[in-house]
PDB file of N, CA and C in Angstrom:
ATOM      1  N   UNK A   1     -10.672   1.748  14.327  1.00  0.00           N
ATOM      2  CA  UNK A   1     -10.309   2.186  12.992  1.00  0.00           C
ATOM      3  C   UNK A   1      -8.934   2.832  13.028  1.00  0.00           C
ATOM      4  N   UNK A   2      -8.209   2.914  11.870  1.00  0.00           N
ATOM      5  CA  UNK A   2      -6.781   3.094  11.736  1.00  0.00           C
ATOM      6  C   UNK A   2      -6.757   3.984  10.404  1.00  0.00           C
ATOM      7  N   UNK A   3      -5.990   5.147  10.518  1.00  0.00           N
ATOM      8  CA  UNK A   3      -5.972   6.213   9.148  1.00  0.00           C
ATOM      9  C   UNK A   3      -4.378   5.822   8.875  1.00  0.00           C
ATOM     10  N   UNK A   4      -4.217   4.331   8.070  1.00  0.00           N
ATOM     11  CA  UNK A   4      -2.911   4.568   7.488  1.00  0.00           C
ATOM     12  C   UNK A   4      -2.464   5.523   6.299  1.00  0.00           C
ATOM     13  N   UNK A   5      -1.018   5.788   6.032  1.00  0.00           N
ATOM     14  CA  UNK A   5      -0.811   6.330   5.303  1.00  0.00           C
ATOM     15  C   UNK A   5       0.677   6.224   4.920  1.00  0.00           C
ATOM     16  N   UNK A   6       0.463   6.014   3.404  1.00  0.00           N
ATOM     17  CA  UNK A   6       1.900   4.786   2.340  1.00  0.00           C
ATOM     18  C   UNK A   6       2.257   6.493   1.688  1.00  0.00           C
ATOM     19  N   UNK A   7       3.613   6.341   1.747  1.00  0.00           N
ATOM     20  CA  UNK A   7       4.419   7.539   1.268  1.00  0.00           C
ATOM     21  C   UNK A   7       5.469   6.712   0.458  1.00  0.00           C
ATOM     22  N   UNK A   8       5.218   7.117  -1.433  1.00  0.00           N
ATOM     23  CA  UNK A   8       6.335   6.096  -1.856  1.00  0.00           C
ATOM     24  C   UNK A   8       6.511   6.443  -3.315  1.00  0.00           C
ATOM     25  N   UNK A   9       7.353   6.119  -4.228  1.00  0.00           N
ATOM     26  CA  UNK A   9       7.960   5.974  -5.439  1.00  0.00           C
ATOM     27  C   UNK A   9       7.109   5.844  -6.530  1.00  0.00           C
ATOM     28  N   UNK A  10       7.138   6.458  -7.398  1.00  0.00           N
ATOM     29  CA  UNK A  10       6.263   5.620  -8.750  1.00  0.00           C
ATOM     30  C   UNK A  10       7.263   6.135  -9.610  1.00  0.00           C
ATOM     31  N   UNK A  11       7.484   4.767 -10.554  1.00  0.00           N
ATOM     32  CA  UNK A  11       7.904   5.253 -11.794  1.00  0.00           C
ATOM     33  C   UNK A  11       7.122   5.879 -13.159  1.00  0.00           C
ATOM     34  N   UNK A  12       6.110   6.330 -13.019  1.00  0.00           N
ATOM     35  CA  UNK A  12       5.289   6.537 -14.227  1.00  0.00           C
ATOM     36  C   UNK A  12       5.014   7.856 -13.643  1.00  0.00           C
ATOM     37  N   UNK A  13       4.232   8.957 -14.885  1.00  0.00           N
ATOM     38  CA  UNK A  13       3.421   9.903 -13.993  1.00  0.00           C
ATOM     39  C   UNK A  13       2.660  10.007 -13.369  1.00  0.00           C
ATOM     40  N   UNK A  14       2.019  10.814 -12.410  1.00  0.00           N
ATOM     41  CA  UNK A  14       0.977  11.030 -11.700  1.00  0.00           C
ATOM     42  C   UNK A  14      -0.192  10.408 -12.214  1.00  0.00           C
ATOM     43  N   UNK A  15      -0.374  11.038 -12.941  1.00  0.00           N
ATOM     44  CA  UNK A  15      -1.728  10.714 -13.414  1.00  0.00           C
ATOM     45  C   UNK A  15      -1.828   9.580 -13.977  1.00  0.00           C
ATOM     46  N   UNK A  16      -0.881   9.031 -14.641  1.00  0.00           N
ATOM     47  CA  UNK A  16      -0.954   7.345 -15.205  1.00  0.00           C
ATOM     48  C   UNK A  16      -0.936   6.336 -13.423  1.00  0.00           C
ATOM     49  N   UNK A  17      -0.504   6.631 -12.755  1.00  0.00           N
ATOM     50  CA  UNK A  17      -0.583   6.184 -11.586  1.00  0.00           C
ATOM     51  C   UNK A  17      -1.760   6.348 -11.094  1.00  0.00           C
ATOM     52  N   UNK A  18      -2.680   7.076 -10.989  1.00  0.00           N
ATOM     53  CA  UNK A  18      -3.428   7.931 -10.293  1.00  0.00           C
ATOM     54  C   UNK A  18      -4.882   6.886 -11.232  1.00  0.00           C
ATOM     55  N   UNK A  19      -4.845   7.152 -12.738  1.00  0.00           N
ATOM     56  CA  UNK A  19      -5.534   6.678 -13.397  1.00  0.00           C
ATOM     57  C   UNK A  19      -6.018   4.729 -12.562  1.00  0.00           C
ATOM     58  N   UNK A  20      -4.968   4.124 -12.905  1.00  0.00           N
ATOM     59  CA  UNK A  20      -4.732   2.745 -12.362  1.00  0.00           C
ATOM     60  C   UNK A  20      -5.448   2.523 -10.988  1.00  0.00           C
ATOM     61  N   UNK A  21      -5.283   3.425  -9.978  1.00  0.00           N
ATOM     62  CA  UNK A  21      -5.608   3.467  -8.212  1.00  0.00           C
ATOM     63  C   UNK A  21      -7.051   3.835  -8.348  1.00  0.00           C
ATOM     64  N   UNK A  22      -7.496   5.001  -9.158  1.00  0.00           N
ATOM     65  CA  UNK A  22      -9.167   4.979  -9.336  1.00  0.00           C
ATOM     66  C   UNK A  22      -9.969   3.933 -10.016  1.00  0.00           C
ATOM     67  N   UNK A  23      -9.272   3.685 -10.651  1.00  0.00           N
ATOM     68  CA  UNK A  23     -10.376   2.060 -11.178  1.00  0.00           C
ATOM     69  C   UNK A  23     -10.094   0.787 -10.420  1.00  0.00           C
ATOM     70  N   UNK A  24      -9.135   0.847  -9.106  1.00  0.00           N
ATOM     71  CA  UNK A  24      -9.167  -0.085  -8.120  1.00  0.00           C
ATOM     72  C   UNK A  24      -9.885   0.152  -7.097  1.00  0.00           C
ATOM     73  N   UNK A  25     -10.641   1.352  -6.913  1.00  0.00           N
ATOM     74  CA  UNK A  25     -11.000   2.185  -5.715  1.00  0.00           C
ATOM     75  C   UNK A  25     -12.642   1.016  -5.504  1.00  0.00           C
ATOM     76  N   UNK A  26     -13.060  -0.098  -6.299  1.00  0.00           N
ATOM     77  CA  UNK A  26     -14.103  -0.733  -5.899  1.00  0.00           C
ATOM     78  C   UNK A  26     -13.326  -2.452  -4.810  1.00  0.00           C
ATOM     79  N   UNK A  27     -12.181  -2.156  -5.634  1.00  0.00           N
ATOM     80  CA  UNK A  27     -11.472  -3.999  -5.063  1.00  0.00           C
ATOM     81  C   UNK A  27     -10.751  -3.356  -3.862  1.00  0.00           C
ATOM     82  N   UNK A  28     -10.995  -2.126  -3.384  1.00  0.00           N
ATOM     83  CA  UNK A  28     -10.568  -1.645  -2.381  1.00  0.00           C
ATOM     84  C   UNK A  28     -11.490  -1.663  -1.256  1.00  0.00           C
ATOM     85  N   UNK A  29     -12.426  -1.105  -1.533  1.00  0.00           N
ATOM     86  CA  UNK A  29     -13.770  -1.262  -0.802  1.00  0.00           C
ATOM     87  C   UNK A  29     -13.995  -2.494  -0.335  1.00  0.00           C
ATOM     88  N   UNK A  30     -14.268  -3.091  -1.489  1.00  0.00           N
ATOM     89  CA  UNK A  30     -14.339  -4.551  -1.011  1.00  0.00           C
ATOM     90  C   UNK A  30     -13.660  -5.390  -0.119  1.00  0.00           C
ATOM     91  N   UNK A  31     -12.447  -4.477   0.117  1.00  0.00           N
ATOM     92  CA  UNK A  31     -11.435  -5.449   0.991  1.00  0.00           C
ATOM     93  C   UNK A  31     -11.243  -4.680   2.420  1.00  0.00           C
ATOM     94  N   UNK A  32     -12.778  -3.623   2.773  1.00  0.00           N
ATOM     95  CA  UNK A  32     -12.494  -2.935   4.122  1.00  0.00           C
ATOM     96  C   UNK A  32     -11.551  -1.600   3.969  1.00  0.00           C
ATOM     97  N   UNK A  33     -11.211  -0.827   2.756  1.00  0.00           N
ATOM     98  CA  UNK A  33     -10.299   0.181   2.705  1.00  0.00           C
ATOM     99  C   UNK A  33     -10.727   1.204   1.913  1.00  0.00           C
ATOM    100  N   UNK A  34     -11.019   2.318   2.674  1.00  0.00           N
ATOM    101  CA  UNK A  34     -11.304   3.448   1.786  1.00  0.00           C
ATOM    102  C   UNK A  34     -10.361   4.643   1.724  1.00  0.00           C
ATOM    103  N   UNK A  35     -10.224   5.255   0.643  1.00  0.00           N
ATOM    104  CA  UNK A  35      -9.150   6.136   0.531  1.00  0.00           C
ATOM    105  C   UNK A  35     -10.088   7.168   0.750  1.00  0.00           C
ATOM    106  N   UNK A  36      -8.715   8.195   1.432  1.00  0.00           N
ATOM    107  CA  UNK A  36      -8.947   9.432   2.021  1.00  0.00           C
ATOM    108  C   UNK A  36      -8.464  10.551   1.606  1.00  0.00           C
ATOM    109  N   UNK A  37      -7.275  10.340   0.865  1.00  0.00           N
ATOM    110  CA  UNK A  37      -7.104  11.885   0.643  1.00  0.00           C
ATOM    111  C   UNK A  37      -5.751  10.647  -1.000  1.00  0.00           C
ATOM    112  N   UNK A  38      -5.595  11.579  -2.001  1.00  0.00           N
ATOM    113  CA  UNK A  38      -4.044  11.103  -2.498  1.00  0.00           C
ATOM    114  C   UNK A  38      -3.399  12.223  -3.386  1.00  0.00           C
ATOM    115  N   UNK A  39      -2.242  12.108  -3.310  1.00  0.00           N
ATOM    116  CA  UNK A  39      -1.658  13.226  -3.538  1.00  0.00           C
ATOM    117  C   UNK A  39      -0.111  13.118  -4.289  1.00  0.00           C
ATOM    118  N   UNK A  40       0.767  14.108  -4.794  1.00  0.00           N
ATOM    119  CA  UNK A  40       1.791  14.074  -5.061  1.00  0.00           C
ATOM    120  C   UNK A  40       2.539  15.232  -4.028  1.00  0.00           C
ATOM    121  N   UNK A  41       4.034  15.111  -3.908  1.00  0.00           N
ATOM    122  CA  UNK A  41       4.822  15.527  -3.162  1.00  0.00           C
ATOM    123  C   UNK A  41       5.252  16.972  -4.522  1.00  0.00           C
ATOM    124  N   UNK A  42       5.094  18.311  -4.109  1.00  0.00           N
ATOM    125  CA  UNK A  42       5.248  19.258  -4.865  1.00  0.00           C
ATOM    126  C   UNK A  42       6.100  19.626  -5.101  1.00  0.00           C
ATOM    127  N   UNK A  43       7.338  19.381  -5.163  1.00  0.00           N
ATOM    128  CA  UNK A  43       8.715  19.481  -5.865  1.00  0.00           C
ATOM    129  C   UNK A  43       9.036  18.474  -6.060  1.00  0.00           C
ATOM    130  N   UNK A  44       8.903  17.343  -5.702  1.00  0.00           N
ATOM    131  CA  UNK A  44       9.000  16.217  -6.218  1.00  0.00           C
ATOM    132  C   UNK A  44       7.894  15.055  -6.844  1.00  0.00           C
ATOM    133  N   UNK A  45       7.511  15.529  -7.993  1.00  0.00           N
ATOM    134  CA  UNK A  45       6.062  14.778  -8.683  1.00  0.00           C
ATOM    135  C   UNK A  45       5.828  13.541  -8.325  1.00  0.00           C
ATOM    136  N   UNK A  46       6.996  12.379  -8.445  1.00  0.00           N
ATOM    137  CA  UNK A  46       6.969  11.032  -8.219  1.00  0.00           C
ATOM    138  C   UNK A  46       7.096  10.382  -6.809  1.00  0.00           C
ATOM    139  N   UNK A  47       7.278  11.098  -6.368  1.00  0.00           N
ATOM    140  CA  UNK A  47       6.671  11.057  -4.393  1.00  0.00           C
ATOM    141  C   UNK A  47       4.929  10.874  -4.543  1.00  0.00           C
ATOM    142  N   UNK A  48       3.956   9.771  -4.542  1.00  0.00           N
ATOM    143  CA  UNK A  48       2.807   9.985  -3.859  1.00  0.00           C
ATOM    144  C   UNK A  48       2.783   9.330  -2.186  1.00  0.00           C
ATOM    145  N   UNK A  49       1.376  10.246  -1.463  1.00  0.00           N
ATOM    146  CA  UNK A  49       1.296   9.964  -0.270  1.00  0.00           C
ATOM    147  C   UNK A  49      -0.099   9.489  -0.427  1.00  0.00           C
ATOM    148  N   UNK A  50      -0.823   8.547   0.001  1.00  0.00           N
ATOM    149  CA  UNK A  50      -2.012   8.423  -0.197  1.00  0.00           C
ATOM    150  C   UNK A  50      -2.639   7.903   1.344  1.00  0.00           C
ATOM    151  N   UNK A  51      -3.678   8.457   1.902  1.00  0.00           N
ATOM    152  CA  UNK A  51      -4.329   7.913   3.025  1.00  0.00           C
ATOM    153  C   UNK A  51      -5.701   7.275   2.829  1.00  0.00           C
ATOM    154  N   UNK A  52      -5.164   5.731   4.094  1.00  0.00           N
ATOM    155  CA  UNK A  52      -6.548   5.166   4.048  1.00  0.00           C
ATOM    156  C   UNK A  52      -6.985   5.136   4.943  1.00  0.00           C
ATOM    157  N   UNK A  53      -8.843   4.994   5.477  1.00  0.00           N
ATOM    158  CA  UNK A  53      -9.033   4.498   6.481  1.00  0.00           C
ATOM    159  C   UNK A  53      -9.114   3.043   5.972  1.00  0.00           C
ATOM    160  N   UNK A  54      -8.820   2.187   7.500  1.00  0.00           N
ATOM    161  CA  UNK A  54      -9.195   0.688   7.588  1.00  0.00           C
ATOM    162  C   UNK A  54      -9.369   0.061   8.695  1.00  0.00           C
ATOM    163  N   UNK A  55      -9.817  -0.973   9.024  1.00  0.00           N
ATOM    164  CA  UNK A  55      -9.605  -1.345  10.732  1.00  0.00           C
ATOM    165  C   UNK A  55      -8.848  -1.154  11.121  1.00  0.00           C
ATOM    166  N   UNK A  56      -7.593  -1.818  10.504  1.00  0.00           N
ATOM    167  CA  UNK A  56      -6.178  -1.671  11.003  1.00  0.00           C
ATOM    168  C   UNK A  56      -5.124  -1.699   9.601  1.00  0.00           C
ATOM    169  N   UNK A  57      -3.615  -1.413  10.402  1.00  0.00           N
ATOM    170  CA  UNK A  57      -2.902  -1.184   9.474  1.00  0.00           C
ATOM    171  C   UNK A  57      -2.972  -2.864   8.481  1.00  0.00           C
ATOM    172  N   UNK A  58      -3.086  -4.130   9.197  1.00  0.00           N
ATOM    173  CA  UNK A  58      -2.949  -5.323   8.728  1.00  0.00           C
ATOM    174  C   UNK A  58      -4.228  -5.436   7.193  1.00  0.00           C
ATOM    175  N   UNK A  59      -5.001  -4.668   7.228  1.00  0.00           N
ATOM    176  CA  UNK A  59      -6.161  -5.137   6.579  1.00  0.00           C
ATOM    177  C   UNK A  59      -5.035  -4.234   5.061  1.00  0.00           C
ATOM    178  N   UNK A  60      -4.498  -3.422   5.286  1.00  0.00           N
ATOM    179  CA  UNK A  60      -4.150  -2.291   4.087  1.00  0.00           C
ATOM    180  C   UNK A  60      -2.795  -3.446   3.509  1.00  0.00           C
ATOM    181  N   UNK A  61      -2.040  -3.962   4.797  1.00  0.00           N
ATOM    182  CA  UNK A  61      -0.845  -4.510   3.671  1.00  0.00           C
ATOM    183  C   UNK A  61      -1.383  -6.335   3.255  1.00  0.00           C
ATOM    184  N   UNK A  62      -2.387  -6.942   3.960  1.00  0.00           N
ATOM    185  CA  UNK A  62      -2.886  -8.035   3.478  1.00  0.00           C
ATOM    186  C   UNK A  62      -3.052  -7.235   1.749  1.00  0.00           C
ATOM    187  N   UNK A  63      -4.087  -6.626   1.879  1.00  0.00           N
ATOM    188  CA  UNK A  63      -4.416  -5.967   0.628  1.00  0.00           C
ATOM    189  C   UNK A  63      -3.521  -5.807  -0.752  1.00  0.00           C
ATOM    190  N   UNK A  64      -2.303  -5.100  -0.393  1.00  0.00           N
ATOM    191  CA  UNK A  64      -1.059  -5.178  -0.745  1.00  0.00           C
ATOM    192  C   UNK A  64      -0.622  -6.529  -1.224  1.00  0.00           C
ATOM    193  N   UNK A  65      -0.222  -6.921  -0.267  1.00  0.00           N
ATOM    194  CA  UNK A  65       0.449  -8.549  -0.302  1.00  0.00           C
ATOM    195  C   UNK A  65      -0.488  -9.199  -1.733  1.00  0.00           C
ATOM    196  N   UNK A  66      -1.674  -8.968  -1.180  1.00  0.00           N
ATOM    197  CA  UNK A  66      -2.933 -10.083  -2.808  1.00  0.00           C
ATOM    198  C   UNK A  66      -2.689  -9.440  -3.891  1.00  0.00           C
ATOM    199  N   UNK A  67      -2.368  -8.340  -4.137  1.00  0.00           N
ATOM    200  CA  UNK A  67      -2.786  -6.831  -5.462  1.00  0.00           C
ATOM    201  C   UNK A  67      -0.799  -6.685  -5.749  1.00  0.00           C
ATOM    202  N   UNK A  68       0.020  -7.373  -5.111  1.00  0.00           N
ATOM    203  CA  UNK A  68       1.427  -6.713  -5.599  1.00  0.00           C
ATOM    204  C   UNK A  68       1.535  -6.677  -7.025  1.00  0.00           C
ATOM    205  N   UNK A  69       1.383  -7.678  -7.996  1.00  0.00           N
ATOM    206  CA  UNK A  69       1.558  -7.800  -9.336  1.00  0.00           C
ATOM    207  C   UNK A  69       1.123  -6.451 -10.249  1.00  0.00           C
ATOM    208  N   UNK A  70      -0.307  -6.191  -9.581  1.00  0.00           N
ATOM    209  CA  UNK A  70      -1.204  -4.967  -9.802  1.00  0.00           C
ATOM    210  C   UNK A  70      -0.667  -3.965  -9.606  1.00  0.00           C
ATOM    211  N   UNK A  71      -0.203  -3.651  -8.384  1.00  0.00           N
ATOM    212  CA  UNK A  71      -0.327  -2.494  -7.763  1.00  0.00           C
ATOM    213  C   UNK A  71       1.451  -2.009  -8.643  1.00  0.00           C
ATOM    214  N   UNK A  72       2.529  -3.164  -8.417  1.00  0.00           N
ATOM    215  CA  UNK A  72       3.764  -2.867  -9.092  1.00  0.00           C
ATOM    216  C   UNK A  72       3.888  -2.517 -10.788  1.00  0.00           C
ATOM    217  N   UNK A  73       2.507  -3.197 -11.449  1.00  0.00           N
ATOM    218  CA  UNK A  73       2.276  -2.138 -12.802  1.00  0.00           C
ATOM    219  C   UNK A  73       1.927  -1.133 -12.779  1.00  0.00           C
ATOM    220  N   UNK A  74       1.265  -0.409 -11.696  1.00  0.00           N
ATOM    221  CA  UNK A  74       1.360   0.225 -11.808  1.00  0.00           C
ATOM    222  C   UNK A  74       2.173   1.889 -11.528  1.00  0.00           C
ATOM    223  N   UNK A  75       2.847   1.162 -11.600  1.00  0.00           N
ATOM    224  CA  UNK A  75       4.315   2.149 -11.224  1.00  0.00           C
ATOM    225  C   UNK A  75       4.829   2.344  -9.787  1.00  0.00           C
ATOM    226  N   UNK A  76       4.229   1.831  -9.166  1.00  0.00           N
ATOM    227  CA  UNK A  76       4.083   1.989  -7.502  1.00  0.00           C
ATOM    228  C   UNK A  76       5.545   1.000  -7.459  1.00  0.00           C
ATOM    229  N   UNK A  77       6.372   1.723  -6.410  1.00  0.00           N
ATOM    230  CA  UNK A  77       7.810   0.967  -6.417  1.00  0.00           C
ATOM    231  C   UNK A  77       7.845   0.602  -5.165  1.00  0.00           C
ATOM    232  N   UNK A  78       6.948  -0.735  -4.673  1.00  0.00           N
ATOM    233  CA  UNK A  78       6.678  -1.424  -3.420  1.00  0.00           C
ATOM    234  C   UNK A  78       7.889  -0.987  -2.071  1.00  0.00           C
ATOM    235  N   UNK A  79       9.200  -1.225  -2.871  1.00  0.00           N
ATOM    236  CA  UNK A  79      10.165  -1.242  -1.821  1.00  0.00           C
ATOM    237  C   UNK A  79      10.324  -0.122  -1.121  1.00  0.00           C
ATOM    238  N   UNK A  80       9.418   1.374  -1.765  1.00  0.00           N
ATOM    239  CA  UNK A  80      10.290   2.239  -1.279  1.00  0.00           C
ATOM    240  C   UNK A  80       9.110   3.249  -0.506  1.00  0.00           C
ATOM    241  N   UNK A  81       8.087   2.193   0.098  1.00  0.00           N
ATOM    242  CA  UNK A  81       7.073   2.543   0.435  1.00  0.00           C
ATOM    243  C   UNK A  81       7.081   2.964   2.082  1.00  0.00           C
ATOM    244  N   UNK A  82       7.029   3.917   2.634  1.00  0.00           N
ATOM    245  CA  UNK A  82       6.984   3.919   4.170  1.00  0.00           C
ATOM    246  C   UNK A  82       5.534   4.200   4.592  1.00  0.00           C
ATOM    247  N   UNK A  83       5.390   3.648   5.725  1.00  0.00           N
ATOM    248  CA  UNK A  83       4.214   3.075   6.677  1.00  0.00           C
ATOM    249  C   UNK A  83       3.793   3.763   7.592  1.00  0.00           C
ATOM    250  N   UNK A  84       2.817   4.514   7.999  1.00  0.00           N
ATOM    251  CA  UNK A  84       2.566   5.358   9.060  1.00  0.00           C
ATOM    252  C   UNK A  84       0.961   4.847   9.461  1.00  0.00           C
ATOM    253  N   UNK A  85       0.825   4.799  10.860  1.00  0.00           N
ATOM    254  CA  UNK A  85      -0.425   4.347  10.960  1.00  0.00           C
ATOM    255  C   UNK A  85      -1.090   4.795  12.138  1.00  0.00           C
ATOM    256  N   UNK A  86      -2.372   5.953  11.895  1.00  0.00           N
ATOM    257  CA  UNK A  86      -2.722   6.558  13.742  1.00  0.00           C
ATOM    258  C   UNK A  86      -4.196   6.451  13.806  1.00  0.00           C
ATOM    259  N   UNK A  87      -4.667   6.440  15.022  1.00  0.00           N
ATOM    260  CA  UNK A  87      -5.641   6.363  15.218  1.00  0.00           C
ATOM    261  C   UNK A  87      -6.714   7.353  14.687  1.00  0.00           C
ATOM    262  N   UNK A  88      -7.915   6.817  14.410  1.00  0.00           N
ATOM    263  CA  UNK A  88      -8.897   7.273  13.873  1.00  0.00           C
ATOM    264  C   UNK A  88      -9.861   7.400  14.725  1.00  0.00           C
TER     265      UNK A  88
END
């Protein structure tokens, strides 16, 4: 098991972001990925960090890769996403 964790951009607020990621939290499951903690960066609102567990880091950006259309409405600014990934 692998506790990744995506540190990245949204253009919308928190909570309109936040809203969008909880009603995905079942097509997440489904795809081997459970979230662990998510959060905003506290002087900077539009910084979220969100952690998952998953097998591995590959299962979280396959995930990604199928959901981009999704995931980029919802304010999530793909490009500016950094990748961290440690053992669980």
């Amino acid at each position: 098991m692998a506790t990744v964790y995506l540190t990245f951009t949204i253009t919308k607020t928190f909570e309109e972001w936040k809203a969008v990621f909880d009603a995905d939290q079942d097509n997440l499951a489904s795809s081997g990925i459970q979230t662990l903690a998510v959060g905003y960066q506290l002087d900077t609102p539009n910084t979220v960090r969100v952690a998952f567990s998953a097998d591995s880091q590959k299962v979280v950006e396959d995930f990604t890769q199928h959901n981009t259309t999704d995931i980029e409405s919802s304010g999530h600014v793909l490009e500016s996403t950094i990748w961290e990934t440690f053992s669980s």
